[in-house]
Protein backbone atom coordinates (compact mmCIF):
# COMPACT_ATOMS: atom_id res chain seq x y z
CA UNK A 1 -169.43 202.89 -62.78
CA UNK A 2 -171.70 202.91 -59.92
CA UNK A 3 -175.33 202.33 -58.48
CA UNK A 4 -177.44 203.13 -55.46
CA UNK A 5 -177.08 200.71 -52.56
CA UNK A 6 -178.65 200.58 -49.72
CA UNK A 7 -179.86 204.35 -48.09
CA UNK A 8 -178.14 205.87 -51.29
CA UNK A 9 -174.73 205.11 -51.23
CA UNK A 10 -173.24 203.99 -53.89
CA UNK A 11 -171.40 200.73 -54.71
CA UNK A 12 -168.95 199.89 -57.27
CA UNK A 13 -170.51 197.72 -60.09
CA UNK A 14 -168.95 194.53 -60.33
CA UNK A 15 -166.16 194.47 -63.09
CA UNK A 16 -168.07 191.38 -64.53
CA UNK A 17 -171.02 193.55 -64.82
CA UNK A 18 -169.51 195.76 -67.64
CA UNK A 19 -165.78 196.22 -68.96
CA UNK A 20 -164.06 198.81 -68.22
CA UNK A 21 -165.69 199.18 -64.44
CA UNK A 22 -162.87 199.08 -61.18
CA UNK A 23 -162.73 196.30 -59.28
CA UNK A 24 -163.62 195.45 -55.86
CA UNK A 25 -161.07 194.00 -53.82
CA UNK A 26 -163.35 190.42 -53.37
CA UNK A 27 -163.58 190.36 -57.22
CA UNK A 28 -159.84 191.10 -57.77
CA UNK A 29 -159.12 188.17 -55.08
CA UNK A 30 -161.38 185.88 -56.96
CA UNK A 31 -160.41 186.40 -60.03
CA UNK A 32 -156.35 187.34 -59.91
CA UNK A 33 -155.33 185.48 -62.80
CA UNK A 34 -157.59 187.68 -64.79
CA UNK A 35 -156.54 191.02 -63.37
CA UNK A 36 -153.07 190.31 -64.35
CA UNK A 37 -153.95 188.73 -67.51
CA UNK A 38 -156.16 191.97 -67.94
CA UNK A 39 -153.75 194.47 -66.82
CA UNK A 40 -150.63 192.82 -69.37
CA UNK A 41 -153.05 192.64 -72.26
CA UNK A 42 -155.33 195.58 -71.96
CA UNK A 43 -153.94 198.14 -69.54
CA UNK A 44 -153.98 198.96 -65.61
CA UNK A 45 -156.73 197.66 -63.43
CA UNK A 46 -157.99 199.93 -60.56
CA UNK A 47 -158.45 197.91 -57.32
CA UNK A 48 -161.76 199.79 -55.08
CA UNK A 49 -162.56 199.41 -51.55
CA UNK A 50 -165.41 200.35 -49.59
CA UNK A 51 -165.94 202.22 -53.18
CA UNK A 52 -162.37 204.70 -53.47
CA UNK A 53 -160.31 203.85 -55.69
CA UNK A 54 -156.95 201.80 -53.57
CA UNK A 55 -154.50 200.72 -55.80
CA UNK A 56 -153.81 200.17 -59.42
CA UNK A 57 -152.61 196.58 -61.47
CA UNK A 58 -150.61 197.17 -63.83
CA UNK A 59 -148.83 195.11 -66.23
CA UNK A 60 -144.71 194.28 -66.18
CA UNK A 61 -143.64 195.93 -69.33
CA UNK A 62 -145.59 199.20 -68.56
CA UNK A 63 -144.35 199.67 -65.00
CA UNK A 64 -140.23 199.05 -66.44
CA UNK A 65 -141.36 201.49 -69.03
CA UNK A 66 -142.69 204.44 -66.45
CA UNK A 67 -139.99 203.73 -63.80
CA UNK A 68 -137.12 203.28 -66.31
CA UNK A 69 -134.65 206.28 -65.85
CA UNK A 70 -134.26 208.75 -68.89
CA UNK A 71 -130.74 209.35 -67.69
CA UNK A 72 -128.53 211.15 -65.06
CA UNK A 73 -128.67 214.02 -64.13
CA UNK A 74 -125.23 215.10 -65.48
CA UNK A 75 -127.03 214.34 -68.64
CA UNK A 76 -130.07 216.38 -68.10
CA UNK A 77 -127.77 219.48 -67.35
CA UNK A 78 -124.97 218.23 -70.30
CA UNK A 79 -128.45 218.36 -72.90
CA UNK A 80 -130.00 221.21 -71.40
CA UNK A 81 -131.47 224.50 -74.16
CA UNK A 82 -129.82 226.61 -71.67
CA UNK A 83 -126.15 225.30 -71.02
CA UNK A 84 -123.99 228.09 -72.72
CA UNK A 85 -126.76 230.42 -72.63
CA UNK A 86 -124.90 232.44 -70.20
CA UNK A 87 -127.52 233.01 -68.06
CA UNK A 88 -126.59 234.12 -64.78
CA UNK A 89 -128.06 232.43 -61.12
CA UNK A 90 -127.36 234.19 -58.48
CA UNK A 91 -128.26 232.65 -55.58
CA UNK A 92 -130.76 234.99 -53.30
CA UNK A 93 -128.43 235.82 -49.66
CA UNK A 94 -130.25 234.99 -46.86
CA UNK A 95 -129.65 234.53 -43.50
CA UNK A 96 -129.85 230.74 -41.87
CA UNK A 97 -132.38 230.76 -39.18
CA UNK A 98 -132.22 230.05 -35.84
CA UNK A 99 -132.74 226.68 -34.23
CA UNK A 100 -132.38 224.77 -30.72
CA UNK A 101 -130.49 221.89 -30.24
């Protein structure tokens, strides 16, 4: 959420104003322990400056669950719908370009 500053412009609201709201980076300095806390216990917290959005909190447990791999991926092709369906990739010819050492 927003408001008019000065000439127009518009300023982030200050997260303490109403939930839910980005912070700035002065109240996410001030008030770290409660961006974390926040960000474990109700979801990522998005970090503004000079009112674009920067960077994102977000708790432990959802960033190992997002970066966690899903496998290899031998096992992607091994669990594929298509392995044995026979379907045939050619590869398209083409000739390497020229370059200049």
């Amino acid at each position: 959420m927003t408001t008019k500053g000065v000439a127009g412009k518009r300023k982030p609201v200050s997260r303490k104003a109403k939930a839910g709201t980005p912070w700035t980076v002065a109240d996410a300095k001030a008030h770290l322990s409660t961006v974390l806390e926040k960000a474990r216990t109700e979801g990522p917290q998005t970090i503004t400056r000079n009112g674009k959005e920067t960077a994102v909190v977000v708790g432990i447990e959802e960033w190992e669950r997002k970066t966690r791999r899903k496998g290899t991926l031998a096992d992607f092709l091994f669990n594929s719908p298509l392995r044995g369906s026979e379907i045939d990739l050619e590869r398209v010819p083409c000739e390497p370009r020229d370059i200049e050492l």
